[in-house]
C-alpha atoms as a PDB file:
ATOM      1  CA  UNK A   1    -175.642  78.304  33.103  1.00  0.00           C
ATOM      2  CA  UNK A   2    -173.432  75.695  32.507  1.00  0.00           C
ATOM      3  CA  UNK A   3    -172.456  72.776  33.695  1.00  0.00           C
ATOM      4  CA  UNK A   4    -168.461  74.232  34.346  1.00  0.00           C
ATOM      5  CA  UNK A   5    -170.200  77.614  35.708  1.00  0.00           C
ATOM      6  CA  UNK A   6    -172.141  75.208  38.439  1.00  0.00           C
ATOM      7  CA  UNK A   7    -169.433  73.225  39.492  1.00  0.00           C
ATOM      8  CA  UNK A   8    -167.130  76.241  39.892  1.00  0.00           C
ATOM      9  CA  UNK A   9    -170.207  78.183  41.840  1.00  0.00           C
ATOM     10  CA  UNK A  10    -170.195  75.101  44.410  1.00  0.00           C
ATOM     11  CA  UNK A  11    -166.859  74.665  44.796  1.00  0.00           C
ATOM     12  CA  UNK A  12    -166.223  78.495  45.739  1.00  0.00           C
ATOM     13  CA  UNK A  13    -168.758  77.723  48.272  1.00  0.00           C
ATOM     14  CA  UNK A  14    -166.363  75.593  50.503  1.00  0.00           C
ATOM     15  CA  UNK A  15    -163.695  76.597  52.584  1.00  0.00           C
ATOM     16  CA  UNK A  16    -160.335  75.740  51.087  1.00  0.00           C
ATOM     17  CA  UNK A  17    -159.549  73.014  53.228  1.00  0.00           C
ATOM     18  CA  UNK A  18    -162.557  70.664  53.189  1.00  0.00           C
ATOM     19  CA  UNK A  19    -163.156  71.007  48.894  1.00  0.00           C
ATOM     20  CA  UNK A  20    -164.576  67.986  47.950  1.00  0.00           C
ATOM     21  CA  UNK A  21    -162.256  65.561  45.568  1.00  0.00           C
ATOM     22  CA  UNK A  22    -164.434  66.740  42.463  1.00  0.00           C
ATOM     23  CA  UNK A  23    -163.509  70.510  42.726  1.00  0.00           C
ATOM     24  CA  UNK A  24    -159.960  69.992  42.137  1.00  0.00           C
ATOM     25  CA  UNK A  25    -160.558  68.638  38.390  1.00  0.00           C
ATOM     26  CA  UNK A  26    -161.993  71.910  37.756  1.00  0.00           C
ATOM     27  CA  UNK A  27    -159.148  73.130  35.994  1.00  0.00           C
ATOM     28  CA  UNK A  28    -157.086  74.011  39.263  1.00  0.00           C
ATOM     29  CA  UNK A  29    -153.955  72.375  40.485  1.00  0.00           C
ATOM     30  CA  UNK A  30    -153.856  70.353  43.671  1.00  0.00           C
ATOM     31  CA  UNK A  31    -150.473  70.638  45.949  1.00  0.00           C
ATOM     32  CA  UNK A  32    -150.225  66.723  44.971  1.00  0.00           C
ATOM     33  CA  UNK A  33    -149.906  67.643  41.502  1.00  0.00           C
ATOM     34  CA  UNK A  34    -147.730  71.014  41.646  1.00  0.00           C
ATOM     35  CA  UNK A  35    -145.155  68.225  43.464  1.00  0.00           C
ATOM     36  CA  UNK A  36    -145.457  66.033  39.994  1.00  0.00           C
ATOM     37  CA  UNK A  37    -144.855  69.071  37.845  1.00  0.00           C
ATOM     38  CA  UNK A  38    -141.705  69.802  40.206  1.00  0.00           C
ATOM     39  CA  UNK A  39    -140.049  66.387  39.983  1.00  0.00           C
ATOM     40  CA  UNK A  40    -140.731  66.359  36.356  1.00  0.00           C
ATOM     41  CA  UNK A  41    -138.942  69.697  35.787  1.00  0.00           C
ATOM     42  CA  UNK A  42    -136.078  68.799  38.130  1.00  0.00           C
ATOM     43  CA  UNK A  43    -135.434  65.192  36.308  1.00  0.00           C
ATOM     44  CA  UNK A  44    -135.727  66.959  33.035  1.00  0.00           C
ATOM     45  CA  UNK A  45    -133.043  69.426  34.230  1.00  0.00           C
ATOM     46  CA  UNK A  46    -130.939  66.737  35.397  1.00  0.00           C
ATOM     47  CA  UNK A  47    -131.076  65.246  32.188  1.00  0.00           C
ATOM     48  CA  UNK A  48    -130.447  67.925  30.138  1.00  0.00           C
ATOM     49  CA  UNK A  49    -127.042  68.711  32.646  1.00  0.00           C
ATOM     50  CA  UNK A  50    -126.342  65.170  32.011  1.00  0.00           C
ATOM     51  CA  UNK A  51    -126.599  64.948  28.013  1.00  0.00           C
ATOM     52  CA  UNK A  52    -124.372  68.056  28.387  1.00  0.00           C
ATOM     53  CA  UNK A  53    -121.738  66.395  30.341  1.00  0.00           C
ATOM     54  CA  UNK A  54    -121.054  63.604  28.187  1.00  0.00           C
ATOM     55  CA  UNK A  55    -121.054  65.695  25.214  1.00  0.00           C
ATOM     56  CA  UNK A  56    -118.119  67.485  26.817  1.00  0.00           C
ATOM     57  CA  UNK A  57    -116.779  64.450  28.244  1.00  0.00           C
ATOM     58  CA  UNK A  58    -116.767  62.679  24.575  1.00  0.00           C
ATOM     59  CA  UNK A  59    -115.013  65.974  23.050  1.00  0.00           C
ATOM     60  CA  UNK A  60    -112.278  65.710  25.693  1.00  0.00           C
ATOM     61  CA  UNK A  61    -111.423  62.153  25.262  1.00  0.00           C
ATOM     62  CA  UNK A  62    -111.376  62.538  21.297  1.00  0.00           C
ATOM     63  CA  UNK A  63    -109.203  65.395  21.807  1.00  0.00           C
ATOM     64  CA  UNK A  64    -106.523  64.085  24.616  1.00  0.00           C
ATOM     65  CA  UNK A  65    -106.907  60.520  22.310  1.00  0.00           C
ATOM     66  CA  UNK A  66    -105.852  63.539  19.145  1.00  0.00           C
ATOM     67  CA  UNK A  67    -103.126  64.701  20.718  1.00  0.00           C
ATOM     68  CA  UNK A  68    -101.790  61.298  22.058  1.00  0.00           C
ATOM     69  CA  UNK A  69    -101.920  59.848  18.443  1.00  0.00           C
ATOM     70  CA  UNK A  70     -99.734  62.855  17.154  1.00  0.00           C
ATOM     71  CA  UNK A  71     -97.341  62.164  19.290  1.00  0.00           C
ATOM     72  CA  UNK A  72     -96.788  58.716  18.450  1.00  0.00           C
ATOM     73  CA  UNK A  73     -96.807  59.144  14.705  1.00  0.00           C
ATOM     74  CA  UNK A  74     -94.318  61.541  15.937  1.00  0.00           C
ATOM     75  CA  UNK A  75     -92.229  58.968  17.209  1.00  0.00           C
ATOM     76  CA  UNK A  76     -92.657  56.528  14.763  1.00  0.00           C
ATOM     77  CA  UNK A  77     -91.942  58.876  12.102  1.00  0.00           C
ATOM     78  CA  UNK A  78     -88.734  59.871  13.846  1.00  0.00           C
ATOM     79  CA  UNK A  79     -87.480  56.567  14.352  1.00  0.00           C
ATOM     80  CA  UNK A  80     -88.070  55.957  10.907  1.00  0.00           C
ATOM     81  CA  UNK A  81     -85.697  58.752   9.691  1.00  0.00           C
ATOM     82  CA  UNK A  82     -83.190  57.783  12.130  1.00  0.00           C
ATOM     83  CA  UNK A  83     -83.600  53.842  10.664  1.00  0.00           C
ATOM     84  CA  UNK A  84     -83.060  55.582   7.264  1.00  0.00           C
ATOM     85  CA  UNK A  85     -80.206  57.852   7.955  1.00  0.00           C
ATOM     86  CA  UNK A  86     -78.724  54.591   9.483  1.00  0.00           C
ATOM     87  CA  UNK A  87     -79.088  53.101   5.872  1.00  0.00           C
ATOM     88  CA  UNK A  88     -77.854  55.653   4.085  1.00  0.00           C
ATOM     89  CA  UNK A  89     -74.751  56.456   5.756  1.00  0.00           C
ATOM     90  CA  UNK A  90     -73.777  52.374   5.820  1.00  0.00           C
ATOM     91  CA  UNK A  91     -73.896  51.964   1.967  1.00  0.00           C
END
């Protein structure tokens, strides 16, 4: 046998809830550990939720900051023609 196959035979041996420390490095997760595994999922979740917010946050902004720049080389190019027709019609 062995030595995996004789740790695993002795730990079987003991009731679930007095396993000595060395029986949970056998391959099998402790509660301790599924709580790790949990957290670490959740904050990669988060994070992932998060990039995608300021992805879309960053694409809104450009866009409004777009559309507020057309506007004013609206303006400007308005009062420009208006400043030109001005010119035109006093020579």
């Amino acid at each position: 046998m062995r030595k995996d196959q004789i740790q695993q035979a002795i730990c079987t041996s003991f009731p679930e809830g007095n396993m000595p420390d060395n029986c949970y490095d056998h391959g099998e997760i402790d509660s301790g550990s599924e709580f790790y595994i949990v957290i670490i999922i959740v904050m990669v979740v988060l994070l992932v939720f998060l990039l995608f917010m300021i992805f879309g946050y960053k694409k809104m902004v450009r866009k409004e900051m777009s559309k507020d720049m057309n506007i004013q080389i609206n303006n400007m190019v308005s009062q420009y023609f208006a400043i030109e027709g001005n010119k035109s019609n006093a020579v």
